[in-house]
N, C-alpha and C. Protein backbone atom coordinates (compact mmCIF):
# COMPACT_ATOMS: atom_id res chain seq x y z
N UNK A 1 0.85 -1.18 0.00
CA UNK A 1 0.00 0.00 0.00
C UNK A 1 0.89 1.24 0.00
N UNK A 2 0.25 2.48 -0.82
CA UNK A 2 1.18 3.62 -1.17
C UNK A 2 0.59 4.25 0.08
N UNK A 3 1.71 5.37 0.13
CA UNK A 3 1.53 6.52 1.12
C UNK A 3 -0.09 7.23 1.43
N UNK A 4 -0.18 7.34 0.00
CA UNK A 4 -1.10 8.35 -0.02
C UNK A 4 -2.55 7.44 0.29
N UNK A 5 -2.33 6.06 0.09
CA UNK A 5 -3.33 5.01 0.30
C UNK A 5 -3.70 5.40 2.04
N UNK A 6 -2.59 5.38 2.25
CA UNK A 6 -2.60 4.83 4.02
C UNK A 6 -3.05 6.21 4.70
N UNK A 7 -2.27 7.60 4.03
CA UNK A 7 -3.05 9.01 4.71
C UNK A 7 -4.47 9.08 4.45
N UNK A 8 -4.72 8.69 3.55
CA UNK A 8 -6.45 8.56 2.98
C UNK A 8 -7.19 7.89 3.85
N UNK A 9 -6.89 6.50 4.00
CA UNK A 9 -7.69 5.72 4.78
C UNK A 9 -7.50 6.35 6.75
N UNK A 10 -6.54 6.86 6.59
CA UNK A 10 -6.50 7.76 7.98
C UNK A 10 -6.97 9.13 8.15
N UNK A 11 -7.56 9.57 7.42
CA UNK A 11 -8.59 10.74 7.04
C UNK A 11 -7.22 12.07 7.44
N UNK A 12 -6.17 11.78 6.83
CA UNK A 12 -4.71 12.77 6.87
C UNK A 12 -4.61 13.82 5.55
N UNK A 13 -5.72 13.37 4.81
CA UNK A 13 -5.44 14.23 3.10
C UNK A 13 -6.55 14.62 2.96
N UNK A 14 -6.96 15.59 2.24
CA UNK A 14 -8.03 15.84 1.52
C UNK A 14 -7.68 15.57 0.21
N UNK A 15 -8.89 15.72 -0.47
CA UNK A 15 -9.14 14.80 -1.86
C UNK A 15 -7.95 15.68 -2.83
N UNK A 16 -8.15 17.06 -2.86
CA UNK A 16 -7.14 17.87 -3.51
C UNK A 16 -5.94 17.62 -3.04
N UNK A 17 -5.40 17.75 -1.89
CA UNK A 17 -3.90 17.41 -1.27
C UNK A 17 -3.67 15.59 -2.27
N UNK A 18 -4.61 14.67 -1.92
CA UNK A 18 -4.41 13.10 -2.47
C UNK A 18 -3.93 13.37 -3.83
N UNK A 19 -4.47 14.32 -4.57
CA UNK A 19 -4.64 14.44 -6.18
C UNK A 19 -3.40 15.20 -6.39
N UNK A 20 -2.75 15.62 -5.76
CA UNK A 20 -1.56 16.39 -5.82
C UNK A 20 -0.17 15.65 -5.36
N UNK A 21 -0.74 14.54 -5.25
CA UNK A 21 0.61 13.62 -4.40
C UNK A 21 0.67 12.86 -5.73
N UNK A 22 -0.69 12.09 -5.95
CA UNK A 22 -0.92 11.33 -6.94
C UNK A 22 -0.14 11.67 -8.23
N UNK A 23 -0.44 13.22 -8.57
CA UNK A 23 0.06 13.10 -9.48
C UNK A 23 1.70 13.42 -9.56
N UNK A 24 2.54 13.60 -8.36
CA UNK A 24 3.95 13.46 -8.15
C UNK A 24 4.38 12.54 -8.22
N UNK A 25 3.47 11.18 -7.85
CA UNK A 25 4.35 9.81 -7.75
C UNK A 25 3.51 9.02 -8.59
N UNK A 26 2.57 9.38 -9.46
CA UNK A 26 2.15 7.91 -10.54
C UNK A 26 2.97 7.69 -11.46
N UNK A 27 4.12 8.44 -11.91
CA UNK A 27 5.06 7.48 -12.79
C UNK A 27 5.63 5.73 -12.20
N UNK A 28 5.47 5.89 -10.63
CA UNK A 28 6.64 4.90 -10.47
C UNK A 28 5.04 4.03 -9.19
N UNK A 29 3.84 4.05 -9.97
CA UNK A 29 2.62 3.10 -9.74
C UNK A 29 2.46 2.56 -10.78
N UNK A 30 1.42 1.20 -10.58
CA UNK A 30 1.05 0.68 -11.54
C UNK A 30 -0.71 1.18 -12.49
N UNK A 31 -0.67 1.23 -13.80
CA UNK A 31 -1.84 1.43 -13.61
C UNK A 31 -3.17 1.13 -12.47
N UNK A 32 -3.08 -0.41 -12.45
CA UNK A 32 -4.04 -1.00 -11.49
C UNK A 32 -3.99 -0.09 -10.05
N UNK A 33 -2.97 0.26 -9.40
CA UNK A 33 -2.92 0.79 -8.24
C UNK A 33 -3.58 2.16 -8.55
N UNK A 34 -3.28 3.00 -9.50
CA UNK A 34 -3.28 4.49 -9.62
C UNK A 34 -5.16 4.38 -10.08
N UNK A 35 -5.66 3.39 -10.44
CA UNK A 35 -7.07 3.35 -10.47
C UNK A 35 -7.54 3.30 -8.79
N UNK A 36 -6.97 2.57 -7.69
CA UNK A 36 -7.31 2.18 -6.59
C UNK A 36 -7.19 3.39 -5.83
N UNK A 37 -6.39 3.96 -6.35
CA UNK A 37 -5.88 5.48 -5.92
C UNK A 37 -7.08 6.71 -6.04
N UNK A 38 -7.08 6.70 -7.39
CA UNK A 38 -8.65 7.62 -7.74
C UNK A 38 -10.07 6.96 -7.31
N UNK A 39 -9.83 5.75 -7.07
CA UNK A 39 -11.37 5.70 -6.67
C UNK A 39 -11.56 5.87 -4.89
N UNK A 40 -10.42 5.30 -3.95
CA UNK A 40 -10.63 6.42 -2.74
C UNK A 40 -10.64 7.97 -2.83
N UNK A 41 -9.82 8.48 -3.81
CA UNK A 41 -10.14 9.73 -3.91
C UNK A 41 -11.70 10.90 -4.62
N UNK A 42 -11.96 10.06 -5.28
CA UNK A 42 -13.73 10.15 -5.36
C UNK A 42 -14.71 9.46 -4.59
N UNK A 43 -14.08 9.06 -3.66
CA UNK A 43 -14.78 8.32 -2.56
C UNK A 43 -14.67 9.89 -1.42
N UNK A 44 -13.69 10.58 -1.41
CA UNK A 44 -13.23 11.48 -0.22
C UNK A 44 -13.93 12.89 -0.69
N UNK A 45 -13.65 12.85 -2.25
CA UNK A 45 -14.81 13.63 -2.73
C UNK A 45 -15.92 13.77 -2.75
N UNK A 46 -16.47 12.31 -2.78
CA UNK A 46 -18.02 12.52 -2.29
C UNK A 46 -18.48 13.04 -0.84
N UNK A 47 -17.93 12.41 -0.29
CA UNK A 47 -18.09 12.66 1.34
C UNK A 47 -17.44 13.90 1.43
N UNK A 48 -16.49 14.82 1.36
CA UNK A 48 -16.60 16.28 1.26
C UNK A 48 -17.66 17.02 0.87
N UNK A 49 -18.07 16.78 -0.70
CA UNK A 49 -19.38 17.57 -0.79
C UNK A 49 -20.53 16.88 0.21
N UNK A 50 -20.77 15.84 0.59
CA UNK A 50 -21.96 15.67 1.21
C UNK A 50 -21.74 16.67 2.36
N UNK A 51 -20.42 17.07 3.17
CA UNK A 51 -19.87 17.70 4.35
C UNK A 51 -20.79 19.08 3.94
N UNK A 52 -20.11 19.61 2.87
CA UNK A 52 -20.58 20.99 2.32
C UNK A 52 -21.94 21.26 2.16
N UNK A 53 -22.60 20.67 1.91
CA UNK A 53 -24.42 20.03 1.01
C UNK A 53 -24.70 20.16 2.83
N UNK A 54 -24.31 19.66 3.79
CA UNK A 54 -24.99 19.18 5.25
C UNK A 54 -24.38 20.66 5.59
N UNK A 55 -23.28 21.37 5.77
CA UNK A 55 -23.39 22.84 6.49
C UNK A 55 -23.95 23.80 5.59
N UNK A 56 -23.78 23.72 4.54
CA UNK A 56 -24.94 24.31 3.90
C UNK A 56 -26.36 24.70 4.40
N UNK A 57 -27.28 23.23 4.14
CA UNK A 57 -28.43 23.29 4.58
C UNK A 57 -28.68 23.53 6.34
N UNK A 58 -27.64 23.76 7.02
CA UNK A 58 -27.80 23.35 8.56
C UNK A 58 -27.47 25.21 8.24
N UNK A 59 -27.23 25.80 7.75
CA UNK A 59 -26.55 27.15 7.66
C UNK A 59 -27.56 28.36 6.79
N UNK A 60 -28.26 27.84 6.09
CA UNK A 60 -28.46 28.37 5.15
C UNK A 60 -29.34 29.58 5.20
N UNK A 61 -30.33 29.14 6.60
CA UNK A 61 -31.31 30.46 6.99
C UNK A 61 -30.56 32.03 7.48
N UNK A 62 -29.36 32.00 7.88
CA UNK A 62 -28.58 33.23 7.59
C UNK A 62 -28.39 34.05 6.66
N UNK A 63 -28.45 33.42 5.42
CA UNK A 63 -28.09 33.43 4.00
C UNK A 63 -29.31 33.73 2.94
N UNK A 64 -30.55 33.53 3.97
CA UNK A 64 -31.71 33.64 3.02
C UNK A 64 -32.66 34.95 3.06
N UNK A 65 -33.05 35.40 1.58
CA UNK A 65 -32.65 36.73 1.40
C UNK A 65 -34.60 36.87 2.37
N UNK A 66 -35.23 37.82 3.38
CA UNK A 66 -36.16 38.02 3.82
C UNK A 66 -36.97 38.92 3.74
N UNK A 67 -36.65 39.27 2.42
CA UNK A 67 -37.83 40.70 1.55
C UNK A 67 -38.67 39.56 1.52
């Protein structure tokens, strides 16, 4: 398992920081891995926006215009 595997699964990266490592060290991955790679990282992406989508809506009556 790569670095960036193991900070991921330890909630140590965000999806942008992962995607920025990724693309420093996929010369010396295998395809197969660098797929295993992007799909935790659209995995971290989803669950970020759901983060955003949930303070959003928990936030949003501040924000809403009351004319």
């Amino acid at each position: 398992m790569c670095l960036i595997c193991i900070d991921m699964q330890k909630d140590k990266l965000t999806s942008s920081e992962a995607r920025k490592n990724l693309e420093e060290t996929h010369e010396t991955m295998s395809k197969e891995h660098i797929f295993e790679v992007l799909k935790l990282i659209w995995k971290k992406e989803s669950g970020e926006q759901e983060e955003m989508w949930s303070w959003y809506e928990n936030n949003n009556s501040e924000y809403e215009d009351t004319d």
